[in-house]
PDB file of N, CA and C in Angstrom:
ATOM      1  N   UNK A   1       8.386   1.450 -15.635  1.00  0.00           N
ATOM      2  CA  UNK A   1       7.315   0.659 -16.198  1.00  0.00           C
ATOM      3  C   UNK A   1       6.198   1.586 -16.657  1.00  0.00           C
ATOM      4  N   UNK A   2       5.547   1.397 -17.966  1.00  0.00           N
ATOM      5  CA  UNK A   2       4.838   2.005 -18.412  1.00  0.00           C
ATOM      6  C   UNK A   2       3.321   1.590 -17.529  1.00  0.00           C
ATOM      7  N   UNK A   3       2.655   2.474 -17.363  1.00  0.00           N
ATOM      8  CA  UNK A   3       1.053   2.350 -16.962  1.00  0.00           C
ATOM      9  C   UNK A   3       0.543   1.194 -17.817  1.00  0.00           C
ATOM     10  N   UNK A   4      -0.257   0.064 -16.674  1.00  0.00           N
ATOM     11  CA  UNK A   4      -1.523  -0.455 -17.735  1.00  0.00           C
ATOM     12  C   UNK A   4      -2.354   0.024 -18.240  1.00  0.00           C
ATOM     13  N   UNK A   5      -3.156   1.053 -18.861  1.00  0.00           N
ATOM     14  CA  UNK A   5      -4.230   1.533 -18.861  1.00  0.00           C
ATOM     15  C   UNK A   5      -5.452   0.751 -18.562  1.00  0.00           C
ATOM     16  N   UNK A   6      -6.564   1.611 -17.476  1.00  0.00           N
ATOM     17  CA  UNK A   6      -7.876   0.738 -17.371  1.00  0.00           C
ATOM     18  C   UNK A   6      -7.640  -0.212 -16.346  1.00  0.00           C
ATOM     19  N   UNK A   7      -6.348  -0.638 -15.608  1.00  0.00           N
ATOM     20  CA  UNK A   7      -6.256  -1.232 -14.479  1.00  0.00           C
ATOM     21  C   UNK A   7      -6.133  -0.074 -12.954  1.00  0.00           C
ATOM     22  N   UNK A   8      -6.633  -0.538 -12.333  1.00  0.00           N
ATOM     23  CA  UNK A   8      -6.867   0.408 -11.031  1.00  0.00           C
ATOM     24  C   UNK A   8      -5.528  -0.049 -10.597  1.00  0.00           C
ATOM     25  N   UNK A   9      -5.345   1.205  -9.803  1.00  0.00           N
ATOM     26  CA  UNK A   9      -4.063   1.122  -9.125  1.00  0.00           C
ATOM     27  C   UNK A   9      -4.211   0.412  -7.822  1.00  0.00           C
ATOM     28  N   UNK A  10      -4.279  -0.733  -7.783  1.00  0.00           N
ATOM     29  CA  UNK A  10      -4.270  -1.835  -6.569  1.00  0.00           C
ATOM     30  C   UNK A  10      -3.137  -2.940  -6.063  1.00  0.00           C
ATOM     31  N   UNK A  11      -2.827  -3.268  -5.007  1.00  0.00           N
ATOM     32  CA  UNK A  11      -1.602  -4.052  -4.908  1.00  0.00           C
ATOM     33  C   UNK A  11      -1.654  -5.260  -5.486  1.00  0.00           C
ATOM     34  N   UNK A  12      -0.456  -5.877  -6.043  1.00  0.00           N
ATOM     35  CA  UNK A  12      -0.640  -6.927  -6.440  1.00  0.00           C
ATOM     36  C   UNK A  12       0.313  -8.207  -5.646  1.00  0.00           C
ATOM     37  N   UNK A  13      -0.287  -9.219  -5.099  1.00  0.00           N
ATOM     38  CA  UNK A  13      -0.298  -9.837  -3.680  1.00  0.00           C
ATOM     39  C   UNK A  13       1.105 -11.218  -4.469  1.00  0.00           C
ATOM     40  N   UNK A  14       1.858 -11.821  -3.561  1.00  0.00           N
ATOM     41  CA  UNK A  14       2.301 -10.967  -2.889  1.00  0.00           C
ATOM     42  C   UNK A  14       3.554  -9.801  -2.846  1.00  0.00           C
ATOM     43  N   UNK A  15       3.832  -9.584  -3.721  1.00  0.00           N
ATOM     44  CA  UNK A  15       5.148  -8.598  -4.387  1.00  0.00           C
ATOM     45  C   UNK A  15       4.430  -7.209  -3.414  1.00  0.00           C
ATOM     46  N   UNK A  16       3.461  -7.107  -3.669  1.00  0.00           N
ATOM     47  CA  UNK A  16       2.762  -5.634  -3.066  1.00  0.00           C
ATOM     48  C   UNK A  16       3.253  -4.145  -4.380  1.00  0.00           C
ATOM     49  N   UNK A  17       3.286  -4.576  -5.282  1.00  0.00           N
ATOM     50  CA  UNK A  17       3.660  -3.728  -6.130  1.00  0.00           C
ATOM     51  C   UNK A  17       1.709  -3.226  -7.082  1.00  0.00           C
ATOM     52  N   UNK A  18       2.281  -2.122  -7.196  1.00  0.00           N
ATOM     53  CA  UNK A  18       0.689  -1.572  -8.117  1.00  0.00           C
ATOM     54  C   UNK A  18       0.524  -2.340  -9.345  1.00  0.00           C
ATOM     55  N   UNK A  19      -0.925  -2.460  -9.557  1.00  0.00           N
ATOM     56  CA  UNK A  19      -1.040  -3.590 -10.583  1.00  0.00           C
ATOM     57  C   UNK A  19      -1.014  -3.238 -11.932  1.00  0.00           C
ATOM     58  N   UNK A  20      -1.648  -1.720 -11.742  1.00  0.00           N
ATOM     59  CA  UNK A  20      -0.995  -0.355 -12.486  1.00  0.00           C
ATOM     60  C   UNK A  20       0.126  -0.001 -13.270  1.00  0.00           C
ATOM     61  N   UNK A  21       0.889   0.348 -12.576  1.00  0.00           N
ATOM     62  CA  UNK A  21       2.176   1.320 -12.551  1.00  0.00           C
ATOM     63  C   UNK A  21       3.757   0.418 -11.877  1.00  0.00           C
ATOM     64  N   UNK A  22       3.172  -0.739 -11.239  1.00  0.00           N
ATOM     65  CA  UNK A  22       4.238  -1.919 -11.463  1.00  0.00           C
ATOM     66  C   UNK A  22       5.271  -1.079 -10.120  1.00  0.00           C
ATOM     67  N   UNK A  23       5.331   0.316  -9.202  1.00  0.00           N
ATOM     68  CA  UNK A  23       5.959   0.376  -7.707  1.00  0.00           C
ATOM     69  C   UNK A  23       5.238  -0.028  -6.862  1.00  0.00           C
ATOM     70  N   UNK A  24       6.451   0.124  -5.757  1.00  0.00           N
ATOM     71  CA  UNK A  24       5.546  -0.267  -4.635  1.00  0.00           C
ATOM     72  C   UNK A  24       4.152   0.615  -4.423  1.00  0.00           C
ATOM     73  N   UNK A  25       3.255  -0.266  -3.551  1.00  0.00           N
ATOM     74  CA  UNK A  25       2.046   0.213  -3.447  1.00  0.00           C
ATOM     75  C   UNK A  25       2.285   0.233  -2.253  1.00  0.00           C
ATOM     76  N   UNK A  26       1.867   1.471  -1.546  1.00  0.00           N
ATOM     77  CA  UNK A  26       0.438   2.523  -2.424  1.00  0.00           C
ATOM     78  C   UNK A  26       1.337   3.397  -3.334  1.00  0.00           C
ATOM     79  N   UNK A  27       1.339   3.422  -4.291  1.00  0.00           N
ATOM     80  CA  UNK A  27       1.691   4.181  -5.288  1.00  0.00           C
ATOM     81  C   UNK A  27       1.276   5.809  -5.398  1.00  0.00           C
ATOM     82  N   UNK A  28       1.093   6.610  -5.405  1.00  0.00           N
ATOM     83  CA  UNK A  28       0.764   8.000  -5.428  1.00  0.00           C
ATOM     84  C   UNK A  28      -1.192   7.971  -5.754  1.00  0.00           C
ATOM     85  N   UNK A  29      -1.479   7.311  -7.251  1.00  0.00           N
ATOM     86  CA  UNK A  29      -2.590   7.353  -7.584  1.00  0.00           C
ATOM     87  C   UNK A  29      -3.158   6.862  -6.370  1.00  0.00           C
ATOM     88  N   UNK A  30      -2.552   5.358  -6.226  1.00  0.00           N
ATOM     89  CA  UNK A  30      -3.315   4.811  -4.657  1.00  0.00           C
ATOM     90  C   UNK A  30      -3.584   5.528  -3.846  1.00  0.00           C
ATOM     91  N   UNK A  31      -2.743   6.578  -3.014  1.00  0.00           N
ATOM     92  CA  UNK A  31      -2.881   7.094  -2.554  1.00  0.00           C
ATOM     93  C   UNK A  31      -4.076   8.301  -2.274  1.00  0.00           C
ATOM     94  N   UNK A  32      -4.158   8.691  -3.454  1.00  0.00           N
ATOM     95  CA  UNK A  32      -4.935  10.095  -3.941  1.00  0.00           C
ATOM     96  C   UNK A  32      -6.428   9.387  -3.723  1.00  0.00           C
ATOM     97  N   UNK A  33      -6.647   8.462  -4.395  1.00  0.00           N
ATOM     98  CA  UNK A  33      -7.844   7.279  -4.056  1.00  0.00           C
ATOM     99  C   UNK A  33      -8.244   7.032  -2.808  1.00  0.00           C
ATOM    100  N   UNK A  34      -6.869   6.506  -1.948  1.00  0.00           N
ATOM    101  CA  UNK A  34      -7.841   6.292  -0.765  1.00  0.00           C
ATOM    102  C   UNK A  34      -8.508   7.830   0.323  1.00  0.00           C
ATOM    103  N   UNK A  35      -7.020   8.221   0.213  1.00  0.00           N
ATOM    104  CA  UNK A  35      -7.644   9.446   1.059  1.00  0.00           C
ATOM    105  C   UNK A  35      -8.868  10.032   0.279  1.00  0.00           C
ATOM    106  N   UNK A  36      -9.131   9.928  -1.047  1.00  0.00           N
ATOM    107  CA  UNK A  36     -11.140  10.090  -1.463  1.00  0.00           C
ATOM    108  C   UNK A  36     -11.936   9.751  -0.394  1.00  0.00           C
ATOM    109  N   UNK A  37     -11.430   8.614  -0.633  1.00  0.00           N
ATOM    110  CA  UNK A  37     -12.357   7.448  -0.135  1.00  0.00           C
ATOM    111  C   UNK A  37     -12.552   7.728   1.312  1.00  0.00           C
ATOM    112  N   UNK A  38     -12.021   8.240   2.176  1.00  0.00           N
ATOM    113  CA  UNK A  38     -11.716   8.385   3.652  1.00  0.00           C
ATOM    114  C   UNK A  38     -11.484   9.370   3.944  1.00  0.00           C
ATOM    115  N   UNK A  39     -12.101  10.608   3.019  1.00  0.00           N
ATOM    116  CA  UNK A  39     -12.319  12.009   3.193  1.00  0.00           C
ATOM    117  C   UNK A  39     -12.174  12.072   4.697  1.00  0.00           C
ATOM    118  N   UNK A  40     -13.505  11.829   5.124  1.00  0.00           N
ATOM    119  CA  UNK A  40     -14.428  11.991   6.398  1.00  0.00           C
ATOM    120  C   UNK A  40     -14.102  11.059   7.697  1.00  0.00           C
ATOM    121  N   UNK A  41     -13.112  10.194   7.735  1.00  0.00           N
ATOM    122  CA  UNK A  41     -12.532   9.278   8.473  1.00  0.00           C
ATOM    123  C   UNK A  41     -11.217   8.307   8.397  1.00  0.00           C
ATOM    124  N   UNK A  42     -10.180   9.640   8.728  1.00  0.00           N
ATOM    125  CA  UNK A  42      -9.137   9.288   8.686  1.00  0.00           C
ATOM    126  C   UNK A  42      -8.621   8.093   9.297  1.00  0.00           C
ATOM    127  N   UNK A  43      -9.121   8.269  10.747  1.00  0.00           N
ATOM    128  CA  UNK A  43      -8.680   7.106  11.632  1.00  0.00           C
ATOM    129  C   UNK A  43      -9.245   5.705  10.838  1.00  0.00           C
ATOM    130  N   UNK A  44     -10.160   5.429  10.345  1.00  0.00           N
ATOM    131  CA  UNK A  44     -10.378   4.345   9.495  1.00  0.00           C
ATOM    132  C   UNK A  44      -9.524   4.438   8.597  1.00  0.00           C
ATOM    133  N   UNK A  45      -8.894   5.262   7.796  1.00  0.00           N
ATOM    134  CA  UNK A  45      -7.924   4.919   6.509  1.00  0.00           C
ATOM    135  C   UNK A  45      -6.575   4.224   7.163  1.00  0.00           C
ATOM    136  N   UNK A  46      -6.147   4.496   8.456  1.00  0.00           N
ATOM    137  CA  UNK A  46      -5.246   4.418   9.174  1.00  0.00           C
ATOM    138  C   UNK A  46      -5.305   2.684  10.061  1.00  0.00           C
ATOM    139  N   UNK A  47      -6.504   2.448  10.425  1.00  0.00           N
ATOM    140  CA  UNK A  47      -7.007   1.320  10.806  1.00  0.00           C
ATOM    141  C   UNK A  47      -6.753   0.194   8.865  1.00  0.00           C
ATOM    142  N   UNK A  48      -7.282   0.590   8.262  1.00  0.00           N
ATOM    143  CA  UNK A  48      -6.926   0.007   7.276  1.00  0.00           C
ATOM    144  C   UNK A  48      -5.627  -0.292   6.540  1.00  0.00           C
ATOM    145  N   UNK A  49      -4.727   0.557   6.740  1.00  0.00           N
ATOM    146  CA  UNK A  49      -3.494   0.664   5.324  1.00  0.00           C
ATOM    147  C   UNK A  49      -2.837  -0.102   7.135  1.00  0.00           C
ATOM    148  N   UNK A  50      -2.968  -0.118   8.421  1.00  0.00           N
ATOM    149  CA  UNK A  50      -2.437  -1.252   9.177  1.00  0.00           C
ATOM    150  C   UNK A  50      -2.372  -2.175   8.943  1.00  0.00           C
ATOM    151  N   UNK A  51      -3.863  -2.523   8.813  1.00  0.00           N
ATOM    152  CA  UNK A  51      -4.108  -4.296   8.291  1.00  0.00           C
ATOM    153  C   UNK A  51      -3.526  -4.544   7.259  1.00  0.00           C
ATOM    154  N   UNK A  52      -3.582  -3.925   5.725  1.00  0.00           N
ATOM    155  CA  UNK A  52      -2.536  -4.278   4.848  1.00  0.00           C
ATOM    156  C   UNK A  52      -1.010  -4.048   5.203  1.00  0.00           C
ATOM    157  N   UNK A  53      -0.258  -3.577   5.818  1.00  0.00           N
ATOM    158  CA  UNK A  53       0.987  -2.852   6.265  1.00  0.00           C
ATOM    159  C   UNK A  53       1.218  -4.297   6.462  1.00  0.00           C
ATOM    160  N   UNK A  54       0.410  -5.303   7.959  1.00  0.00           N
ATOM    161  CA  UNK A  54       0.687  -6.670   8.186  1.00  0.00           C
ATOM    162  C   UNK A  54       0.651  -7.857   7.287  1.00  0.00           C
ATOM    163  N   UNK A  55      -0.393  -7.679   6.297  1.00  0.00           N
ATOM    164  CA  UNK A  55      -0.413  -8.502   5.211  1.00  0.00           C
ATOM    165  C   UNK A  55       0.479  -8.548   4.603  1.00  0.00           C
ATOM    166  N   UNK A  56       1.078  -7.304   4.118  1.00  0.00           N
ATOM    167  CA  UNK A  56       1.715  -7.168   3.202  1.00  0.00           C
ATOM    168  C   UNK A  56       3.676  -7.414   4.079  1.00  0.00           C
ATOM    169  N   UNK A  57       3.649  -6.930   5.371  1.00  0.00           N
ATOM    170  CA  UNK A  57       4.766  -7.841   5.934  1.00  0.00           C
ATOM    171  C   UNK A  57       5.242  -9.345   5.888  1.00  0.00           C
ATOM    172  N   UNK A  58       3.988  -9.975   6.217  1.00  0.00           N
ATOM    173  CA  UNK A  58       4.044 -11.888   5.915  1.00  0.00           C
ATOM    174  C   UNK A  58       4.589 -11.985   4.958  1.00  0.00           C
ATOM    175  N   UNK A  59       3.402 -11.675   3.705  1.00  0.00           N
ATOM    176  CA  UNK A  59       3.858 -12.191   2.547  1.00  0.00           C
ATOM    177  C   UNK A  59       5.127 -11.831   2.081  1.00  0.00           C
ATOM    178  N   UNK A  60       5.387 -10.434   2.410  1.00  0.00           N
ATOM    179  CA  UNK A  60       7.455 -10.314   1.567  1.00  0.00           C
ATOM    180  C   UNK A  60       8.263 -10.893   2.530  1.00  0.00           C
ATOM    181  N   UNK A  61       7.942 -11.216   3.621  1.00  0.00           N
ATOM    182  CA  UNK A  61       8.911 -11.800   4.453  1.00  0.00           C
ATOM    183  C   UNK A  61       8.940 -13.567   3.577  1.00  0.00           C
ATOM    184  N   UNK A  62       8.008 -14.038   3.443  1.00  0.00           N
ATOM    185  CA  UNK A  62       7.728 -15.573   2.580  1.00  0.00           C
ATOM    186  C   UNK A  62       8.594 -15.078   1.611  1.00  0.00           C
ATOM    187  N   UNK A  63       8.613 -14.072   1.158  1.00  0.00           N
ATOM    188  CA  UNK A  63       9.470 -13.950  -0.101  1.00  0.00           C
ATOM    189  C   UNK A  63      11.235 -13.680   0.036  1.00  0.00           C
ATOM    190  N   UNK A  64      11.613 -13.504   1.000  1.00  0.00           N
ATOM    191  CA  UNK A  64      12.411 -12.925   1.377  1.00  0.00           C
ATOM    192  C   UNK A  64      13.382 -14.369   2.489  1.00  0.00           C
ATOM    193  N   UNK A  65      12.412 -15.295   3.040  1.00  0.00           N
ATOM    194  CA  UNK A  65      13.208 -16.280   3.353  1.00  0.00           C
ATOM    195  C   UNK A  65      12.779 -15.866   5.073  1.00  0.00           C
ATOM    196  N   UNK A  66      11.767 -15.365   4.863  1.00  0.00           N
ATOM    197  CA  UNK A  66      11.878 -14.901   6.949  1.00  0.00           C
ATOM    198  C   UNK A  66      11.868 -13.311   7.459  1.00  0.00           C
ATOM    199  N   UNK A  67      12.966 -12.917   6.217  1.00  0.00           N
ATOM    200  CA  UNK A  67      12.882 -10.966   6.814  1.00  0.00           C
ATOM    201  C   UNK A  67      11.989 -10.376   6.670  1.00  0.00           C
ATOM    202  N   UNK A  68      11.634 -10.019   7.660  1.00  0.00           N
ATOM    203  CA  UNK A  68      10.398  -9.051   7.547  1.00  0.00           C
ATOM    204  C   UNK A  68      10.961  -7.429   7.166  1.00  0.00           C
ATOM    205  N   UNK A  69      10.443  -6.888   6.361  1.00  0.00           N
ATOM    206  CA  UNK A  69      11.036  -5.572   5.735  1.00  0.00           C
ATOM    207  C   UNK A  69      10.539  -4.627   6.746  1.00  0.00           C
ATOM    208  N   UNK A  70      11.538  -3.511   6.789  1.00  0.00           N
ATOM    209  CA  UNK A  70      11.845  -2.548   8.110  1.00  0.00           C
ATOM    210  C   UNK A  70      11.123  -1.513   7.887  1.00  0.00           C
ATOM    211  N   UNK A  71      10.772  -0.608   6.508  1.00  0.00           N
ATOM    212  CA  UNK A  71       9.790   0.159   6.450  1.00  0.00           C
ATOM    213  C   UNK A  71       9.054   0.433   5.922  1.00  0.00           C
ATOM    214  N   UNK A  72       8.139  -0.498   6.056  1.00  0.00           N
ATOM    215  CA  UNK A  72       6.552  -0.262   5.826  1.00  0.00           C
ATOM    216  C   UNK A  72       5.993   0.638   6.194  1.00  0.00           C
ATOM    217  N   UNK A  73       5.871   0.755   8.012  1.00  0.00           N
ATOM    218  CA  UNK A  73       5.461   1.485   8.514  1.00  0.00           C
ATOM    219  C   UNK A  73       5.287   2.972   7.642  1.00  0.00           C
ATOM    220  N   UNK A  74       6.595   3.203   7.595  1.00  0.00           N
ATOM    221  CA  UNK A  74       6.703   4.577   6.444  1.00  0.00           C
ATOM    222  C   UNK A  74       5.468   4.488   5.127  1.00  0.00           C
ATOM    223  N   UNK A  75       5.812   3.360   4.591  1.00  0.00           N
ATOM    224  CA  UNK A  75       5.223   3.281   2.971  1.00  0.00           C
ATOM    225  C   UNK A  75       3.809   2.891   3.177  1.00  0.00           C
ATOM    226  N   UNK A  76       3.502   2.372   4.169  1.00  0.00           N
ATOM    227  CA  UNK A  76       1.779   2.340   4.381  1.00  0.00           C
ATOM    228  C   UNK A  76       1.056   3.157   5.265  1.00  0.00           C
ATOM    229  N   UNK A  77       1.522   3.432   6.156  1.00  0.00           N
ATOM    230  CA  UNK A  77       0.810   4.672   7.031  1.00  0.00           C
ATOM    231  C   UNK A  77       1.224   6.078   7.815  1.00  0.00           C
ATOM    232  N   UNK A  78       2.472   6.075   7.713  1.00  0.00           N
ATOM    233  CA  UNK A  78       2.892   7.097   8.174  1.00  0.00           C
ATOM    234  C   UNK A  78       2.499   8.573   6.935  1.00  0.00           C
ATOM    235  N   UNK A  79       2.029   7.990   5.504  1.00  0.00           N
ATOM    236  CA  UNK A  79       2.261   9.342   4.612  1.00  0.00           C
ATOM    237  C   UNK A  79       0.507   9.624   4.794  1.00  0.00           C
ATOM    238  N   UNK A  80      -0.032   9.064   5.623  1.00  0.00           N
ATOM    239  CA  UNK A  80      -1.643   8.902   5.875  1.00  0.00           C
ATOM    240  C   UNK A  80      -1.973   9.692   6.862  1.00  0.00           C
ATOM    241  N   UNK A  81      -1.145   9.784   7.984  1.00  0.00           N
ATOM    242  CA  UNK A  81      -1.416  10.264   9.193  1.00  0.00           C
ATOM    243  C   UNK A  81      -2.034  11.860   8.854  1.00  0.00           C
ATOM    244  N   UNK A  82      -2.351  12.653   9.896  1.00  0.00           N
ATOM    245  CA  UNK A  82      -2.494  14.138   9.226  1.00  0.00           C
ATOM    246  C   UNK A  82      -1.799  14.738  10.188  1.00  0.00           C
ATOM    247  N   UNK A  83      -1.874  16.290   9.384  1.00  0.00           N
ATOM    248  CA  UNK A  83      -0.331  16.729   9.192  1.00  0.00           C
ATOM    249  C   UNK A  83      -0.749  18.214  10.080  1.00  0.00           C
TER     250      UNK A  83
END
């Protein structure tokens, strides 16, 4: 999928795909963004991409008929942690 231009790379609810660049989110740009954003307080970026990790479980499970998808964990906070 080609880039939207001028759209921020944000999830789009509930698919959880970038609103951007149309993969899963957090998408790379996403990525690069938040850790900006959370220079100085990781454990908050980590407290955060949780709470979406769960959001974003419900809703694909609604989509999905009940399954809750197995790795998130990976795709929302594990590439956050530090290294």
């Amino acid at each position: 999928m080609v880039p939207r231009r001028g759209l921020p790379h944000l999830p789009s609810r509930p698919t959880w795909r970038c609103h951007s660049c149309g993969i899963a989110w957090p998408c790379s740009p996403a990525k690069l963004r938040l850790l900006g954003e959370y220079r100085e307080n990781r454990t908050g970026l980590i407290v955060h991409l949780s709470t979406l990790q769960a959001e974003a479980a419900d809703q694909l499970a609604e989509l999905d008929h009940g399954t809750r998808p197995a790795d998130l964990a990976v795709r929302f906070v594990d590439w956050a942690r530090a290294r």
